[in-house]
Protein backbone atom coordinates (compact mmCIF):
# COMPACT_ATOMS: atom_id res chain seq x y z
CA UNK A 1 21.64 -14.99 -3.30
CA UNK A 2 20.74 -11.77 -5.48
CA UNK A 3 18.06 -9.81 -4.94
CA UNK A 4 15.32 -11.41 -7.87
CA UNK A 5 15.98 -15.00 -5.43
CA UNK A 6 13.70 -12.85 -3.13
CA UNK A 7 10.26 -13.40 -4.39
CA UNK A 8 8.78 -10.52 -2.36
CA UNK A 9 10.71 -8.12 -4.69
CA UNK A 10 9.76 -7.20 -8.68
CA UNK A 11 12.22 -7.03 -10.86
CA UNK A 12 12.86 -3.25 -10.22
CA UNK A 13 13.49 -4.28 -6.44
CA UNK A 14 10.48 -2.83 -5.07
CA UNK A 15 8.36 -5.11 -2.30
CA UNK A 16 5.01 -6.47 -3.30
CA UNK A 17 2.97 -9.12 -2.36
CA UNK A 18 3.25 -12.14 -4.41
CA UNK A 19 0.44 -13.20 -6.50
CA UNK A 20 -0.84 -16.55 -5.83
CA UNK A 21 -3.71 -16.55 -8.05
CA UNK A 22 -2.57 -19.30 -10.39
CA UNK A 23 -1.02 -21.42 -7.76
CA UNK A 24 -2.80 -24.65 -6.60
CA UNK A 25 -5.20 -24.84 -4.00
CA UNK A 26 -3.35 -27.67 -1.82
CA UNK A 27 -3.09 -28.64 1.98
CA UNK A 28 -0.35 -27.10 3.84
CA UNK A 29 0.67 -27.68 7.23
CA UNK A 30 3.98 -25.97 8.95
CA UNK A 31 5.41 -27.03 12.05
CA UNK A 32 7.71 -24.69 14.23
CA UNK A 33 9.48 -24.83 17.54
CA UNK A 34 10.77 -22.63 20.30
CA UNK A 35 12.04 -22.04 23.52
CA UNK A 36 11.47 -19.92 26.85
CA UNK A 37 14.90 -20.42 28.68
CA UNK A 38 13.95 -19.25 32.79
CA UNK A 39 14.61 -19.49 36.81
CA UNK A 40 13.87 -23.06 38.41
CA UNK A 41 11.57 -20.79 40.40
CA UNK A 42 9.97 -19.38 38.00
CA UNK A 43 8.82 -22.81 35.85
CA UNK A 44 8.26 -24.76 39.07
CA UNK A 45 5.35 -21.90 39.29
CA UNK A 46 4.28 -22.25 36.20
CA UNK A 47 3.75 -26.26 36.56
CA UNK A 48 2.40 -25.73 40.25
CA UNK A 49 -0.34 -23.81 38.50
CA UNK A 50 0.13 -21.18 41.44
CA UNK A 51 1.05 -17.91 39.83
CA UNK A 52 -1.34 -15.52 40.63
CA UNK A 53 -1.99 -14.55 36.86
CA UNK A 54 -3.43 -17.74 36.69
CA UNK A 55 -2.91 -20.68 34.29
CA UNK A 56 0.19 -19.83 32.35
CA UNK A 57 0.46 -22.26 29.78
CA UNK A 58 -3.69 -22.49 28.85
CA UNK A 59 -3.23 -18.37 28.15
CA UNK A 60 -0.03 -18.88 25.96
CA UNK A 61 -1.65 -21.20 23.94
CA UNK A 62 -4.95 -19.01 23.45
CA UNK A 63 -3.09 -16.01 22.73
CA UNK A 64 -0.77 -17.96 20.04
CA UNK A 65 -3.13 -19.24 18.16
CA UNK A 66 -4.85 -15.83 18.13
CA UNK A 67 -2.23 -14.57 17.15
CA UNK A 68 -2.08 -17.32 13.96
CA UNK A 69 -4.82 -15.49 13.04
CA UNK A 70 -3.43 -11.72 12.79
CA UNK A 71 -0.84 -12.80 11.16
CA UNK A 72 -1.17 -11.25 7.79
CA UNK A 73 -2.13 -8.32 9.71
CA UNK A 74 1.48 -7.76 11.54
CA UNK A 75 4.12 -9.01 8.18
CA UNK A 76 2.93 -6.56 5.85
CA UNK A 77 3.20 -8.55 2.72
CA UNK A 78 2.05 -12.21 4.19
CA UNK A 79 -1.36 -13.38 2.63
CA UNK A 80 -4.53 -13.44 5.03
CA UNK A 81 -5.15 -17.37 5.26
CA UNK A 82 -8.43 -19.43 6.38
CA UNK A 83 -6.99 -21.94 8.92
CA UNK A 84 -8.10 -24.93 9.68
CA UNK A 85 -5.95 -26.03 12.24
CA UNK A 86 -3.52 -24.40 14.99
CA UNK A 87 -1.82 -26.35 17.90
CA UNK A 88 0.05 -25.33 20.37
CA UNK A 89 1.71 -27.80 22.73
CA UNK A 90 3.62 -26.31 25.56
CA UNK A 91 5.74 -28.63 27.28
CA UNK A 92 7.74 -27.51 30.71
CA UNK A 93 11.62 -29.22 30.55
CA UNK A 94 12.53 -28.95 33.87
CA UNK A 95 15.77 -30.71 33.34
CA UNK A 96 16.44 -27.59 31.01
CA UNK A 97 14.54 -24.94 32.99
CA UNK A 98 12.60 -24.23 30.36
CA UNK A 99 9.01 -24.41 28.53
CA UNK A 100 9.24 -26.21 25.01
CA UNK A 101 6.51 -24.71 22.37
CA UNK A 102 5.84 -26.56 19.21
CA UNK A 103 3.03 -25.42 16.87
CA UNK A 104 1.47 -26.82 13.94
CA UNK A 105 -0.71 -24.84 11.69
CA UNK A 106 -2.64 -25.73 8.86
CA UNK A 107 -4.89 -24.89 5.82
CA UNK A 108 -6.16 -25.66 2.30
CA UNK A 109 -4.57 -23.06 0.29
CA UNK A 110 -2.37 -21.16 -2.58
CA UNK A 111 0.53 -19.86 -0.41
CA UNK A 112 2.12 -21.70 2.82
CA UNK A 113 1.43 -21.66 6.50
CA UNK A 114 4.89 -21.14 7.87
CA UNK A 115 4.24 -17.27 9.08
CA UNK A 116 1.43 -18.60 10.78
CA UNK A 117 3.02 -21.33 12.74
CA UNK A 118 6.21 -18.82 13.78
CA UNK A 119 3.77 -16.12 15.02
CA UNK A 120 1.92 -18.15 17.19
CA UNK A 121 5.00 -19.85 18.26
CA UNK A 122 6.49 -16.52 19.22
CA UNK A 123 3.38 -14.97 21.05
CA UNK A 124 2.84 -17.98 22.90
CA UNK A 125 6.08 -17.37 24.30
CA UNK A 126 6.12 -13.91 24.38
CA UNK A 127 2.87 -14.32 26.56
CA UNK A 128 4.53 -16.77 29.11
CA UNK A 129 7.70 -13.94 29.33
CA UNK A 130 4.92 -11.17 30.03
CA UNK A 131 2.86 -13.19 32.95
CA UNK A 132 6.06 -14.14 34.60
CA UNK A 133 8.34 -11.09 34.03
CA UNK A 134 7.51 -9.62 37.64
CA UNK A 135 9.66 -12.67 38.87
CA UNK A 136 12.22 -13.35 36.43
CA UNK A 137 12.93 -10.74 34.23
CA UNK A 138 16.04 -12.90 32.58
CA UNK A 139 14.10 -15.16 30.71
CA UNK A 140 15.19 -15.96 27.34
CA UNK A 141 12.88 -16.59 24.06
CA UNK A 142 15.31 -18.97 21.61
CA UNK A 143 15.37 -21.62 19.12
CA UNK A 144 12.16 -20.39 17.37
CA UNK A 145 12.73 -22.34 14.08
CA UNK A 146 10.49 -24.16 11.12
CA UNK A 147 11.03 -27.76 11.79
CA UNK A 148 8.62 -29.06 8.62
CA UNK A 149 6.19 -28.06 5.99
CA UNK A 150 4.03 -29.67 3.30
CA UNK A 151 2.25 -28.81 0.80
CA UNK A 152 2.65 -26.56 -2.54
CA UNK A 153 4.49 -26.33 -5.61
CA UNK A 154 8.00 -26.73 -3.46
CA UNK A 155 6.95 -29.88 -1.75
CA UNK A 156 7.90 -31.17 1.55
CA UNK A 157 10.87 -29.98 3.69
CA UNK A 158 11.55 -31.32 7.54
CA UNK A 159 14.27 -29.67 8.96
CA UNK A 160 17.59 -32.34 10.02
């Protein structure tokens, strides 16, 4: 892929933010996916509700979706986007030892949601590492992919 592929790059290769100003207003809507890999110990606490930071889960969700919303303010050139929707559903797999995030983000807009969705994917789990990192310090963030977007000039795309 060369360089002018990259459309946060001019044709002299220096980064700027692209303009969107004669793209369509449409609805876009990203969905994403990680995981937080951990001790038995540490996600039967979690789903006992008992850790003494409190509810686990309900403050990874809060902080990922406020994260959604400083998104544009930690990737310098990503656009600052109204929102109209953020989910996060955190699921414990106990089979797996782990706590399952999906996120889906929305909004009405010229450029896609995708950033969004990632960052509060990521700080949701970041958030569960930091409340439980006094008793398992070898948990693992992974997987953190897009799964699907809509919306825009480039259409749909689900991951397979």
């Amino acid at each position: 892929m060369s360089q002018s592929n990259l459309t946060h790059f001019n044709s002299a290769g220096e980064a700027h933010m692209v303009d969107v100003g004669e793209k369509a207003i449409t609805q876009r809507t990203a969905v994403c996916e990680g995981f937080i890999d951990m001790q038995s110990d540490t996600l039967a606490l979690i789903m006992a509700g008992n850790h003494k930071k409190g509810d686990v889960l309900g403050i990874a969700r809060i902080a990922g979706i406020m994260a959604s919303k400083k998104t544009a303010d930690l990737i310098p050139l990503c656009h600052p986007l109204p929102l109209t929707h953020i989910e996060i559903q955190l699921q414990p797999q106990p089979q797996q030892n782990r706590v399952h995030c999906k996120t889906t983000a929305k909004t009405n807009g010229q450029t896609g949601v995708e950033m969004e969705a990632l960052t509060a994917t990521q700080i949701a789990l970041l958030t569960i590492y930091d409340m439980c990192k006094a008793v398992d310090r070898g948990m693992v963030i992974q997987g953190v992919r897009l799964l699907e977007k809509s919306g825009g000039k480039s259409g749909n795309w689900k991951t397979e």
